[in-house]
Protein backbone atom coordinates (compact mmCIF):
# COMPACT_ATOMS: atom_id res chain seq x y z
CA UNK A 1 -0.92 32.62 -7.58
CA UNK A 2 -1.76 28.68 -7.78
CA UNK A 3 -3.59 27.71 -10.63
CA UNK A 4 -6.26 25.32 -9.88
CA UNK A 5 -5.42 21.94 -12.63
CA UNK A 6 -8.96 22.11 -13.75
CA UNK A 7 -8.17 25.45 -15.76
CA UNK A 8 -5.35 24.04 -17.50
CA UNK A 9 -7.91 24.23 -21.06
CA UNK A 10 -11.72 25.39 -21.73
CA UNK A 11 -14.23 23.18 -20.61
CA UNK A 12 -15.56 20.55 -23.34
CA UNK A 13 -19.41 20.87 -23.98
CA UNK A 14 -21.54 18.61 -21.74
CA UNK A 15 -23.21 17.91 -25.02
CA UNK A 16 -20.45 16.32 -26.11
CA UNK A 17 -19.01 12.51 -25.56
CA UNK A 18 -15.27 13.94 -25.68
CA UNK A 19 -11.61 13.16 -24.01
CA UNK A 20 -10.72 14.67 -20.79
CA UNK A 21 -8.70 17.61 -21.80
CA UNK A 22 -4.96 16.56 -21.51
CA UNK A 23 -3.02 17.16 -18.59
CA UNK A 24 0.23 19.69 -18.28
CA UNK A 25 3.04 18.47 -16.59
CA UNK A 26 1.73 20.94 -13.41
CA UNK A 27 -1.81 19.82 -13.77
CA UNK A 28 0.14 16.01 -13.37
CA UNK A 29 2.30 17.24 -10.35
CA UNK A 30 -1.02 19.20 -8.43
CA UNK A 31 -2.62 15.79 -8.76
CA UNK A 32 -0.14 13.83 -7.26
CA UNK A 33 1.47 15.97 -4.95
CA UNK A 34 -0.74 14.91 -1.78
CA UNK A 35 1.18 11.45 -2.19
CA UNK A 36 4.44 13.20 -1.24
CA UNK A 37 3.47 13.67 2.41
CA UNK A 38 1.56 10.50 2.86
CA UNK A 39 4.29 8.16 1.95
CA UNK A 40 7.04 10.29 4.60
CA UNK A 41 4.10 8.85 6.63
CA UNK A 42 4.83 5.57 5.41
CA UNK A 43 8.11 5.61 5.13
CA UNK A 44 8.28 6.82 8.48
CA UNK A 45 6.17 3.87 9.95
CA UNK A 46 7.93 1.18 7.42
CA UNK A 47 11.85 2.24 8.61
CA UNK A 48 10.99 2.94 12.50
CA UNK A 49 7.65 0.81 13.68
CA UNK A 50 10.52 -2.16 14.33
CA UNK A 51 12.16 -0.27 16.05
CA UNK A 52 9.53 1.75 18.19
CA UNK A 53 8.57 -1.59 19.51
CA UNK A 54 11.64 -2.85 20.28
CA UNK A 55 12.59 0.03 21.69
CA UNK A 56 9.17 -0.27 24.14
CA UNK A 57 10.15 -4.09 25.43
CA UNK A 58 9.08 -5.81 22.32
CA UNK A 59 10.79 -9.24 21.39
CA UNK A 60 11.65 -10.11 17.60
CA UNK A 61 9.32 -12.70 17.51
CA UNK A 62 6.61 -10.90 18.45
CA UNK A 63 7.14 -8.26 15.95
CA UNK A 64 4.95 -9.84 13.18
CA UNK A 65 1.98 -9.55 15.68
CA UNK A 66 2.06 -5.93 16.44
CA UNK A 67 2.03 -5.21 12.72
CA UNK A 68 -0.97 -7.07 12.38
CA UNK A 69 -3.11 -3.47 12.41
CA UNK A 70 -1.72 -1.98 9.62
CA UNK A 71 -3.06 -4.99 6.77
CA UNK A 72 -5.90 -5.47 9.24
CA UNK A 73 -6.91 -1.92 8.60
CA UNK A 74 -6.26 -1.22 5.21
CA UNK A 75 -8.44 -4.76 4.35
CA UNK A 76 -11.47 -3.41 6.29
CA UNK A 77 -10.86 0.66 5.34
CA UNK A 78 -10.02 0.62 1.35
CA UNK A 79 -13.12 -0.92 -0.18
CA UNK A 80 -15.31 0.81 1.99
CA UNK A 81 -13.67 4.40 1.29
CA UNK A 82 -13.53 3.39 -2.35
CA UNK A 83 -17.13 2.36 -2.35
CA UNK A 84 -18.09 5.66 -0.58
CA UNK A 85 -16.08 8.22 -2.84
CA UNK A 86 -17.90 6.76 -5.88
CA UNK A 87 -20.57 7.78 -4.23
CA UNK A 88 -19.65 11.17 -2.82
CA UNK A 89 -20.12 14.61 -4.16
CA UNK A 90 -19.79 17.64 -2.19
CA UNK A 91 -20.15 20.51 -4.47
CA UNK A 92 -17.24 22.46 -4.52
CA UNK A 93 -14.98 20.01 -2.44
CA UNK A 94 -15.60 17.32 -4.96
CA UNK A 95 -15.39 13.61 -4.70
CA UNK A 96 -12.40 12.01 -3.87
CA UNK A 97 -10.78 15.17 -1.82
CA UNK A 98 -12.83 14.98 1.61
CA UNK A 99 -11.00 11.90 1.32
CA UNK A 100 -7.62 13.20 1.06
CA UNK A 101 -8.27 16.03 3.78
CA UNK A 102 -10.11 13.69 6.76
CA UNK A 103 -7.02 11.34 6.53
CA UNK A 104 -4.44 13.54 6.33
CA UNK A 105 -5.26 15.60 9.47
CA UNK A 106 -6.02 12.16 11.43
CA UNK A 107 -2.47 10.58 10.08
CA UNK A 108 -0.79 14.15 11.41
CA UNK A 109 -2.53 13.74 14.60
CA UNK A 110 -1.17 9.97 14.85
CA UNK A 111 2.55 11.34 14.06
CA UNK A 112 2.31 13.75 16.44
CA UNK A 113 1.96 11.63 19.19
CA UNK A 114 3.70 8.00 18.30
CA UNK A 115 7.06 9.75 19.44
CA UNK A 116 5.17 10.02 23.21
CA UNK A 117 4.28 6.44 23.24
CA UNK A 118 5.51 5.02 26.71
CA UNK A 119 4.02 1.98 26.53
CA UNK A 120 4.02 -0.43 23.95
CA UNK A 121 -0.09 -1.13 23.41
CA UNK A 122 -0.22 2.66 22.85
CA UNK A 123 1.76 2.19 20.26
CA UNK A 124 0.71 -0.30 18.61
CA UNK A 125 -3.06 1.40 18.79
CA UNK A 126 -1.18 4.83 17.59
CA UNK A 127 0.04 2.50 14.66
CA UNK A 128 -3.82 1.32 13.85
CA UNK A 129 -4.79 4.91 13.78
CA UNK A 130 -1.79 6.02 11.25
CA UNK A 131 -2.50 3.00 9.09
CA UNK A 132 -6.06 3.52 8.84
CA UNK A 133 -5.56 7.47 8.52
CA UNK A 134 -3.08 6.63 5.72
CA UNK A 135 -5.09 4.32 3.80
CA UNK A 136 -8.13 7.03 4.02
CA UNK A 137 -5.95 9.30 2.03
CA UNK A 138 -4.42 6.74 -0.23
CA UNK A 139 -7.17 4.64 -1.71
CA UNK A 140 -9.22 7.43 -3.46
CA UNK A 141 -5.62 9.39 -4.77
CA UNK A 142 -5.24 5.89 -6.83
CA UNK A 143 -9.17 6.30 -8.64
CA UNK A 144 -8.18 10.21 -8.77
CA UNK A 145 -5.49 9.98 -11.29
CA UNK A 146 -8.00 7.94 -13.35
CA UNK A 147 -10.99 10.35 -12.86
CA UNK A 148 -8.59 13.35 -13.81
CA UNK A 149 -6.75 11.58 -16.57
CA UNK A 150 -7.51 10.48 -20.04
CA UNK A 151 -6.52 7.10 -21.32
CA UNK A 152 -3.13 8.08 -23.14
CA UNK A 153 -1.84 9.51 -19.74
CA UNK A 154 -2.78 6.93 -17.50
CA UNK A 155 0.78 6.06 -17.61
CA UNK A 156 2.37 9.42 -17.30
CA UNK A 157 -0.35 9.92 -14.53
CA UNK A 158 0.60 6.58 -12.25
CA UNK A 159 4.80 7.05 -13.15
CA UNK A 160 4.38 10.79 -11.32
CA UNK A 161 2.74 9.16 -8.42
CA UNK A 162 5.13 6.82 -8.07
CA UNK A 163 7.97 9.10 -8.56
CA UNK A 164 6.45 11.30 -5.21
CA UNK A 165 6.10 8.17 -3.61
CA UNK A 166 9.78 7.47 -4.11
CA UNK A 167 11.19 10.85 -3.06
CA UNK A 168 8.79 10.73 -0.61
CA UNK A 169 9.85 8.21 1.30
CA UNK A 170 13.47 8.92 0.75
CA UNK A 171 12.80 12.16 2.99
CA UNK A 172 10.97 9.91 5.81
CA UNK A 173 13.42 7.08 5.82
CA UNK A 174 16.84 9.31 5.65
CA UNK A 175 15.09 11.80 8.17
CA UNK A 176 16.61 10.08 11.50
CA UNK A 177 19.87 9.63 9.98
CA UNK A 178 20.32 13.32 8.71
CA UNK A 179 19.10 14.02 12.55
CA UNK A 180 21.92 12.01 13.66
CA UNK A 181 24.97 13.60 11.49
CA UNK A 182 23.20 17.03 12.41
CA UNK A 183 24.10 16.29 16.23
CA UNK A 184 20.63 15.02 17.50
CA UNK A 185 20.47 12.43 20.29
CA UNK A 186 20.35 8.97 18.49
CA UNK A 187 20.63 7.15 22.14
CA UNK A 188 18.19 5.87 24.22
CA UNK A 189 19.87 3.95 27.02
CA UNK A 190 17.49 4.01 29.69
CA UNK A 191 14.48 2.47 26.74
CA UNK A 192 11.79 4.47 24.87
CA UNK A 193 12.25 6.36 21.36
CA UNK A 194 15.27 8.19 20.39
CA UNK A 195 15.59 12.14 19.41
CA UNK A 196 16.22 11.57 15.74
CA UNK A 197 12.64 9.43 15.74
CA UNK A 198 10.55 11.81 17.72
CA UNK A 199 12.05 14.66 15.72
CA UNK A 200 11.24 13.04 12.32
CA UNK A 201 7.73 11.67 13.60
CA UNK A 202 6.61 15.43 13.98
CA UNK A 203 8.44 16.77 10.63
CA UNK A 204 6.64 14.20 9.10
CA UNK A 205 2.97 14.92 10.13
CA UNK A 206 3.35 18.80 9.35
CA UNK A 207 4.59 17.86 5.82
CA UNK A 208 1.76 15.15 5.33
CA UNK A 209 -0.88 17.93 5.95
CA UNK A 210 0.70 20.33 3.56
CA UNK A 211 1.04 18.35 0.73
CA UNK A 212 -2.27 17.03 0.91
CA UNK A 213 -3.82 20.19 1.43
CA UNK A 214 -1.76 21.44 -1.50
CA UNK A 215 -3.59 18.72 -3.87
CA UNK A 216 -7.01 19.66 -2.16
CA UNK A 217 -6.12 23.27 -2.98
CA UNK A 218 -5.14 22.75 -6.78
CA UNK A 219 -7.36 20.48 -7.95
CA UNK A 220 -11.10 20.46 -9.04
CA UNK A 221 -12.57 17.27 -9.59
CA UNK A 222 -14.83 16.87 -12.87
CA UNK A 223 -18.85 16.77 -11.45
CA UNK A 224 -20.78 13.64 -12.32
CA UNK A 225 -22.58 15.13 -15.41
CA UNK A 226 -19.49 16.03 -16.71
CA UNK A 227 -17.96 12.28 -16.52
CA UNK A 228 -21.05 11.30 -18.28
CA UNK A 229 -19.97 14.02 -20.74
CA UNK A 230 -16.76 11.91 -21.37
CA UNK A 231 -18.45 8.90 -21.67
CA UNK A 232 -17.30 7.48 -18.32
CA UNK A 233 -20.57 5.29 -16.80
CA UNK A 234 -22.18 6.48 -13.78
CA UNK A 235 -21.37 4.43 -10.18
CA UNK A 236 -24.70 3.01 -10.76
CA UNK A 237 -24.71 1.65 -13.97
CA UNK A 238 -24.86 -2.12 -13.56
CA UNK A 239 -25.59 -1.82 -10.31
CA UNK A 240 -28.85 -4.11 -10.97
CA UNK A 241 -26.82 -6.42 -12.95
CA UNK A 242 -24.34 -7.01 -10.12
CA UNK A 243 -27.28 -7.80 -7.39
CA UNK A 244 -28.88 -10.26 -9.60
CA UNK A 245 -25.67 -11.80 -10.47
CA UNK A 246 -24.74 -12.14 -6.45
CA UNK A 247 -28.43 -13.29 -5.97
CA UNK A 248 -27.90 -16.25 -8.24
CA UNK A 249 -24.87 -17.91 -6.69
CA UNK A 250 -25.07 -20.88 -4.84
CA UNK A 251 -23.76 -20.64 -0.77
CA UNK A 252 -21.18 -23.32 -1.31
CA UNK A 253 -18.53 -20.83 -2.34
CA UNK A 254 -19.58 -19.25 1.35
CA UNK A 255 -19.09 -22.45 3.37
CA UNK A 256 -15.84 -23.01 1.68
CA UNK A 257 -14.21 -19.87 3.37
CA UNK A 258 -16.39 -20.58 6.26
CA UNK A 259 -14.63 -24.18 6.15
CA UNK A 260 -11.30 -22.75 5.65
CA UNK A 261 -11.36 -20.39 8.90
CA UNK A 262 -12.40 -23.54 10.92
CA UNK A 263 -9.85 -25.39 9.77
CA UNK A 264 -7.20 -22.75 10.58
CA UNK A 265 -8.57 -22.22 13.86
CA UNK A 266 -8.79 -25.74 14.62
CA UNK A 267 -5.64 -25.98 13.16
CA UNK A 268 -4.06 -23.60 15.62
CA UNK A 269 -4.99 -25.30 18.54
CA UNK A 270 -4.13 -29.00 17.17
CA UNK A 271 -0.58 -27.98 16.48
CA UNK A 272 0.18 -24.99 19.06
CA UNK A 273 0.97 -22.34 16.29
CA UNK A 274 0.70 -18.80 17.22
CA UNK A 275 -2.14 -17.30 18.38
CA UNK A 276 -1.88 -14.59 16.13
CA UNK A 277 -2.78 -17.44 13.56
CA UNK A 278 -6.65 -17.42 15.03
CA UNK A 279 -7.10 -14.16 13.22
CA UNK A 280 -6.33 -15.51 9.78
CA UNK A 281 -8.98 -18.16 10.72
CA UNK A 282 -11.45 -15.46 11.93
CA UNK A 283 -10.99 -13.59 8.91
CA UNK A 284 -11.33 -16.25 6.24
CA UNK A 285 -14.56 -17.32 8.25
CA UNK A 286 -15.80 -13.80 8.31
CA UNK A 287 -15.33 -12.91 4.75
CA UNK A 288 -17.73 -16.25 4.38
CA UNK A 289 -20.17 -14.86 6.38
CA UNK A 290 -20.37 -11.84 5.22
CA UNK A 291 -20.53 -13.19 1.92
CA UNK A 292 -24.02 -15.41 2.85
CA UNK A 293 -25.46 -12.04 4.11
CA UNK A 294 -24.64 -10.79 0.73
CA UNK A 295 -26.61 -13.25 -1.15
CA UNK A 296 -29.93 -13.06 0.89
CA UNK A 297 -29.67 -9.22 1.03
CA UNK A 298 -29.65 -9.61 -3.24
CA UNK A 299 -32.21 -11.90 -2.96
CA UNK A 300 -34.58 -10.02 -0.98
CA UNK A 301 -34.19 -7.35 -3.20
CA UNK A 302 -31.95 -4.93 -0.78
CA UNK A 303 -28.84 -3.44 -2.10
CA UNK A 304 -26.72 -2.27 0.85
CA UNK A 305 -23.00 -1.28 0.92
CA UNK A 306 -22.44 -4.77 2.09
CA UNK A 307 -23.82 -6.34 -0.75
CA UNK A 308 -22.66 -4.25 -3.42
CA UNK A 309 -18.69 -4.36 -2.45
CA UNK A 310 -18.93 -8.50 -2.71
CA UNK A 311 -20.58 -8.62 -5.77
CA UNK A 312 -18.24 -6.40 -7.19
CA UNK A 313 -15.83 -8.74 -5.61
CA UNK A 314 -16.95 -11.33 -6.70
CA UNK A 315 -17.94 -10.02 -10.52
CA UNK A 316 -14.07 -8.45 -10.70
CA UNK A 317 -12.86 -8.01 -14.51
CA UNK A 318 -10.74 -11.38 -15.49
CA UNK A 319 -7.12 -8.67 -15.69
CA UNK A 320 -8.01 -7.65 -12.67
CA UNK A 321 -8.38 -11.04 -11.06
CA UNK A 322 -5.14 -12.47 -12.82
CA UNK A 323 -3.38 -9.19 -11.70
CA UNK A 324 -4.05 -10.17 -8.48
CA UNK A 325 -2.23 -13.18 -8.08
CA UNK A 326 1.02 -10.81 -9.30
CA UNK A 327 0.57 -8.09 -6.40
CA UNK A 328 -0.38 -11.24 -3.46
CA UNK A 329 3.17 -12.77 -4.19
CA UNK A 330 4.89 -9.18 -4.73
CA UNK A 331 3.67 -7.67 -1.36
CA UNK A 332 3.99 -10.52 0.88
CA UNK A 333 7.77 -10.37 0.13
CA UNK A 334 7.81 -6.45 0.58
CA UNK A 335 5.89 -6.95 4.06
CA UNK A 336 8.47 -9.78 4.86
CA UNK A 337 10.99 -6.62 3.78
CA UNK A 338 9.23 -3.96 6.20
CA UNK A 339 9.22 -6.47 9.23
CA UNK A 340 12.94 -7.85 9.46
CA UNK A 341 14.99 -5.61 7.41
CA UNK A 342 16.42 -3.83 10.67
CA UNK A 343 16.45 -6.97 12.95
CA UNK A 344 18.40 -8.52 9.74
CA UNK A 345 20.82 -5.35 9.17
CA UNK A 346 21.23 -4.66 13.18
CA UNK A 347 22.09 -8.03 13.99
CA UNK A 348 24.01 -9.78 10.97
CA UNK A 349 26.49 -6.12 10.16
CA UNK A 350 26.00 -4.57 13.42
CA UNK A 351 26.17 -7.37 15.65
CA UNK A 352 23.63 -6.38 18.03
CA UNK A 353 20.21 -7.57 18.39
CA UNK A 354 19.73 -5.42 21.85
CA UNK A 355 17.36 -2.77 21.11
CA UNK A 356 19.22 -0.46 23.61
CA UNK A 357 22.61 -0.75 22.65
CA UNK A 358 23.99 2.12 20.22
CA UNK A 359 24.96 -0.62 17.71
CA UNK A 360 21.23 -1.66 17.44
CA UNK A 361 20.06 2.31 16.65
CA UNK A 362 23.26 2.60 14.09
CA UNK A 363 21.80 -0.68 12.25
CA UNK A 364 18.65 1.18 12.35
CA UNK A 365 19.56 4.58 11.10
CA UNK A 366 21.09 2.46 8.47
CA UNK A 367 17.86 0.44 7.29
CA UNK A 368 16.94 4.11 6.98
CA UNK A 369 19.97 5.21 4.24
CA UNK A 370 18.66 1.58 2.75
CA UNK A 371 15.29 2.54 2.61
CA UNK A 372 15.75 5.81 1.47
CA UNK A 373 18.23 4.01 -1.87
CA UNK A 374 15.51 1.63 -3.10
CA UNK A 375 13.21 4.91 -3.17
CA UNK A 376 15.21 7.57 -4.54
CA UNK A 377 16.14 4.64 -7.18
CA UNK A 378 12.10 3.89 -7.19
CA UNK A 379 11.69 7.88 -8.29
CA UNK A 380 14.02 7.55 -10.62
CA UNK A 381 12.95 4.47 -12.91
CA UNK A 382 9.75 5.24 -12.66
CA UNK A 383 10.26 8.71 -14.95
CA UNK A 384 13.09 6.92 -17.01
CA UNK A 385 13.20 2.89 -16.88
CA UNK A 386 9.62 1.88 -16.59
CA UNK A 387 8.27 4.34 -19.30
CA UNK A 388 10.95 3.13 -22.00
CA UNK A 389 10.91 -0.25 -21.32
CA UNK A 390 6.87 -0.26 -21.16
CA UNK A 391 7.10 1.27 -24.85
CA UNK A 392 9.96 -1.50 -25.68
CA UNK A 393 8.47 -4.72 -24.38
CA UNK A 394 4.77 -4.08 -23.12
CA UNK A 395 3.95 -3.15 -19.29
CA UNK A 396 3.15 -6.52 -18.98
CA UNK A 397 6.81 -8.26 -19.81
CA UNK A 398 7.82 -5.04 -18.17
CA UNK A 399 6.61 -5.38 -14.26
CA UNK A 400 7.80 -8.94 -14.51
CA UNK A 401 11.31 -7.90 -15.03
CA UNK A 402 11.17 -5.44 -12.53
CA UNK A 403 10.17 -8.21 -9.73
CA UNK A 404 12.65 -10.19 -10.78
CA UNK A 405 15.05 -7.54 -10.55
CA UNK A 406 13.71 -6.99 -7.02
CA UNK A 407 14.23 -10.90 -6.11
CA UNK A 408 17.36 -10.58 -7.01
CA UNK A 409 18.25 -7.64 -4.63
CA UNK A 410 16.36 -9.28 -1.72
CA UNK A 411 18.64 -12.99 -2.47
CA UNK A 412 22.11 -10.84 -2.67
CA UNK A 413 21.63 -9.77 1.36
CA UNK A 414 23.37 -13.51 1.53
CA UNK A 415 26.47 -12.28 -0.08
CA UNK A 416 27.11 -9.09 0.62
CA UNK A 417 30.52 -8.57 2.92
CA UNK A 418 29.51 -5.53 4.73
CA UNK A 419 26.43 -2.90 4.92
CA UNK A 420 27.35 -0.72 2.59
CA UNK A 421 27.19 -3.34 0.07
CA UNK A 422 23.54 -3.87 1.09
CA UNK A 423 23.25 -0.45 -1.19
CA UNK A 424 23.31 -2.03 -3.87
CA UNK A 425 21.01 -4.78 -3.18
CA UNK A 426 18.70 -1.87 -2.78
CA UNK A 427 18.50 -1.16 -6.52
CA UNK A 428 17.23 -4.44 -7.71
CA UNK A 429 14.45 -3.62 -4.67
CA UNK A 430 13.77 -0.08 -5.80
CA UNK A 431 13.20 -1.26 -9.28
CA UNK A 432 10.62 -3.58 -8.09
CA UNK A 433 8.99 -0.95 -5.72
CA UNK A 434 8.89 1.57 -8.63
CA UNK A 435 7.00 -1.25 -10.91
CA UNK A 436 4.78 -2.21 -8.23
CA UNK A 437 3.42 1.11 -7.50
CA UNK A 438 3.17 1.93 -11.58
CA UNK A 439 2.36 -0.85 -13.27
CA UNK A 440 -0.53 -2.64 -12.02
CA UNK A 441 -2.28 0.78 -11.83
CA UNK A 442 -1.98 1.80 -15.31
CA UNK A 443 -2.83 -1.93 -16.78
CA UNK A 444 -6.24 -1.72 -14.30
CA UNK A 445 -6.80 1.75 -15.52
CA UNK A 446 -8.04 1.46 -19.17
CA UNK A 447 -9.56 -1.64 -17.98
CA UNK A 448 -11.91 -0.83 -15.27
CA UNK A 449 -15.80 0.93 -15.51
CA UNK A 450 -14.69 4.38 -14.76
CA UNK A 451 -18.01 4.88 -12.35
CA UNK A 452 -16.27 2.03 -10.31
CA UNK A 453 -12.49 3.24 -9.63
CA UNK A 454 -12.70 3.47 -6.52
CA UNK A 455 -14.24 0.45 -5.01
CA UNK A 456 -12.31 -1.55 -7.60
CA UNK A 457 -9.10 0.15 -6.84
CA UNK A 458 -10.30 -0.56 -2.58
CA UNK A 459 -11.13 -4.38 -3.47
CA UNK A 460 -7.82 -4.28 -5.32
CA UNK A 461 -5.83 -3.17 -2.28
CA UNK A 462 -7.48 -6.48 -0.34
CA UNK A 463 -4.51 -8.29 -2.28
CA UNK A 464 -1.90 -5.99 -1.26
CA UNK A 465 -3.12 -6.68 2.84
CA UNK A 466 -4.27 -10.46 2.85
CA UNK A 467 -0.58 -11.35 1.96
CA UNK A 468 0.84 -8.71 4.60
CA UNK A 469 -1.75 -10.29 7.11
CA UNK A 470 -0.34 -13.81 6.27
CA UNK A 471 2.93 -12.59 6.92
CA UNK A 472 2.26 -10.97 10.24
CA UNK A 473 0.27 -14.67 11.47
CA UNK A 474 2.12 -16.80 10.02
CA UNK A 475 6.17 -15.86 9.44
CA UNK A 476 6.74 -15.43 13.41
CA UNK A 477 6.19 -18.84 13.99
CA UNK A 478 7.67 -20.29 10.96
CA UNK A 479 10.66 -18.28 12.04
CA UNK A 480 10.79 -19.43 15.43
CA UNK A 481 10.45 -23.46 14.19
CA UNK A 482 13.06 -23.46 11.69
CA UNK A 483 15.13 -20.52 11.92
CA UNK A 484 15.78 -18.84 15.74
CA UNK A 485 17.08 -16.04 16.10
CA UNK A 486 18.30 -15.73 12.53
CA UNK A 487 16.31 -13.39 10.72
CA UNK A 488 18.76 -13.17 7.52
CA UNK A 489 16.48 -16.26 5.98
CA UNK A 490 13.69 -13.95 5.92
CA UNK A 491 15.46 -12.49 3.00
CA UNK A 492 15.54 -15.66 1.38
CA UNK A 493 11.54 -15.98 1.65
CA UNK A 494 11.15 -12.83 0.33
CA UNK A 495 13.28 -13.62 -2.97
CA UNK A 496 10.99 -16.88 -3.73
CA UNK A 497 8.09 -14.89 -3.19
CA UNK A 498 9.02 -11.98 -5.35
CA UNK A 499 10.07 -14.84 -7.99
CA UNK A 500 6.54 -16.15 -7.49
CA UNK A 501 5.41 -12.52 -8.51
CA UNK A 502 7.41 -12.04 -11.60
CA UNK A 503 5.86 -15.64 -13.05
CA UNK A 504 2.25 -14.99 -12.12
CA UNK A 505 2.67 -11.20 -14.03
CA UNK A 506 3.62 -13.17 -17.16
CA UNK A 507 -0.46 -14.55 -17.24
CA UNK A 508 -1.84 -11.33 -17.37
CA UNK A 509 -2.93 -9.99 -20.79
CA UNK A 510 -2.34 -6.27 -21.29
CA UNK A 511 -6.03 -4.73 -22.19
CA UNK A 512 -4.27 -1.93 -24.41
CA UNK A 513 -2.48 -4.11 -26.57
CA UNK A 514 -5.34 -6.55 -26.78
């Protein structure tokens, strides 16, 4: 019989301004669970989206541009779902959940058919609709540990996460390469996606339902009375602060990122850069558009959806803002990771950079084994290292030695003699990973209004994807300028960047040991 988490202890008095009641370690697993199956559908797209469109007739250097959808999505889907589920209550069903569910059968449905891609713009539109399922589920399962969760746990809470997101993407990224020793058809001579892909693609959509639904299933959400009951302020509390805030900026800070697209743009055409660079431009111009709407929506007295999310972007807690900095530098390099980790591995230990050729699929399967280390190790620190040496030195002091750990692993792919070597470059970057997952999470935690987690957590997410969409414009044709046809120095730019990450952490000021 599953026991729903909500039962775990009696029901505190709404009369009463008390603590959530504390967690088990089952009602912490039940929460968390759903994360299992959506990062095999990460995993799954990280380890084998390179290759899918290689595979379809795509050239290395236009890789970066066909990943474009995935930031592109998640900057346009997260603070609109987290704006939304602070909003949402559906009885029974709750808050966050329809959520969890609506993505999770959309991301199946996207798995399901990516393995019958033909062409390549199907796949790259099956990749939109997997990244934007994905982030549907994701974004409210961050504000649901903190709804569900008392202070003291926050920790505990974000560590189990992580942990299912490490073991989780072990199973997606090992998947084809267990297919492969099992005796499934790793070839594709004639083009188009290999057995062991198509075969994990479709394991990995039925197990992203089930351990969503499993969550969805085990969990009730606390009602909005009862967060007032724990003293947690409503989604609407400041709201009328925020508008009249927004209302009294000045445009200028508008025309500046209206000034800064145009310049990009103009800049693209001046100097021949890659087209793909025009949407950088378009979105720096857009977000200053948007932002002038904003203002004389506050002004006239209308608050819309529009005009909430950028005042709340623009009136983001100082931790939060310094925090950001941190997680720009930290997920550029793990984009820069994502992109040319199997064009690096295939072509510098495998010597092969055609797609078809058997040597090219081995160097991928392996990226997958590689993958799969830096997230079992990921699992593992983030239930042993991260929690001790949080308690030892702060979770401050703590994520920055975990990115540099991770800078570390990404500079040793320069020394390493062979690819099994590369393993254990892969614990410096599963360190990292495990950090950058925990960390940030539980600092923002105690320090954000609890009737805002999820638009917060969305707006926090836009500095996870403007880095990845920097990447995508911009890396292809610094690539192509200085370095062609050698995609080992990627690895190199992905160290600095990760070194950037681990100096801008040491500015942020812990708010639980203030």
């Amino acid at each position: 019989m599953i026991e729903q988490t909500r039962a775990e202890e009696p029901r505190q008095s709404l009369d009463d301004v008390a603590q959530r009641p504390r967690q088990s370690l089952a009602g912490l697993w039940n929460i968390s669970f759903g994360f299992f199956g959506i990062q095999i559908g990460f995993a799954l797209q990280n380890a084998n989206m390179s290759r899918i469109f290689q595979s379809l007739g795509s050239s290395l250097d236009d890789l970066p541009a066909l990943w474009i959808a995935a930031p592109l999505t998640g900057l346009l889907v997260q603070p609109i779902v987290g704006h939304l589920s602070d909003r949402t209550w559906l009885g029974r069903l709750g808050r966050r959940r329809p959520y969890f569910l609506a993505g999770a059968i959309l991301a199946a449905l996207a798995l399901l058919l990516m393995p019958m891609a033909h062409a390549l713009l199907f796949a790259a539109t099956l990749l939109w609709m997997l990244d934007a399922s994905l982030n549907i589920s994701m974004e409210p399962f961050r504000a649901f540990v903190g709804d569900m969760l008392r202070k003291d746990q926050h920790t505990a809470g974000y560590a189990i996460q992580t942990a299912f997101i490490g073991v989780g993407a072990v199973v997606g990224s090992i998947f084809p390469y267990l297919l492969d020793h099992l005796g499934i058809s790793n070839d594709a001579p004639g083009g188009g996606i290999p057995d062991t892909v198509r075969y994990s693609f479709w394991f990995g959509g039925a197990a992203l339902f089930l351990s969503v639904l499993w969550t969805v299933v085990t969990t009730r959400e606390y009602s909005p009375d009862e967060q007032r009951a724990f003293g947690s302020a409503g989604v609407d509390d400041g709201a009328v602060e925020v508008q009249r805030l927004l209302a009294a900026r000045g445009f200028a800070p508008s025309m500046v990122w209206l000034g800064a697209g145009a310049m990009v743009i103009t800049a693209v055409a001046r100097f021949g850069l890659e087209k793909e660079v025009y949407l950088l431009g378009g979105l720096l111009a857009a977000y200053g558009f948007a932002s002038l709407i904003a203002i004389f929506l506050a002004r006239s007295g209308k608050s819309t959806m529009l005009s909430s999310i950028v005042g709340d972007f623009a009136g983001m807690p100082p931790v939060m803002k310094r925090l950001a900095v941190a997680q720009f530098f930290s997920w550029s390099a793990l984009f820069i990771m994502w992109i040319n980790t199997t064009p690096v591995v295939a072509m510098r230990y495998f010597g092969s950079s055609d797609a078809a050729s058997p040597a090219f699929q081995d160097g991928g399967n392996w990226v997958g084994v590689l993958f799969a280390v830096y997230n079992g190790v990921a699992a593992i620190a983030a239930l042993t290292l991260l929690p001790w040496l949080a308690e030892k030195v702060g979770k401050v002091r703590t994520h920055a030695l975990c990115l540099a750990a991770g800078a570390a692993g990404y500079a040793s792919f320069f020394v390493m003699p062979d690819a099994n070597w590369l393993l254990l470059s892969e614990v410096g970057v599963g360190i990292a990973w495990a950090s950058i997952l925990a960390m940030p999470y539980a600092i923002l935690a105690s320090a954000l209004p609890q009737g805002k987690l999820g638009i917060y957590m969305g707006l926090f997410n836009i500095f996870i994807v403007i880095p990845q969409l920097l990447v995508a414009t911009v890396m292809g044709s610094i690539m192509k300028a200085f370095f062609p046809g050698q995609p080992i120095w990627t690895m190199l730019a992905a160290a600095l960047v990760m070194g950037l990450a681990a100096l801008a952490t040491l500015r942020v000021t812990d708010p639980s040991a203030a």
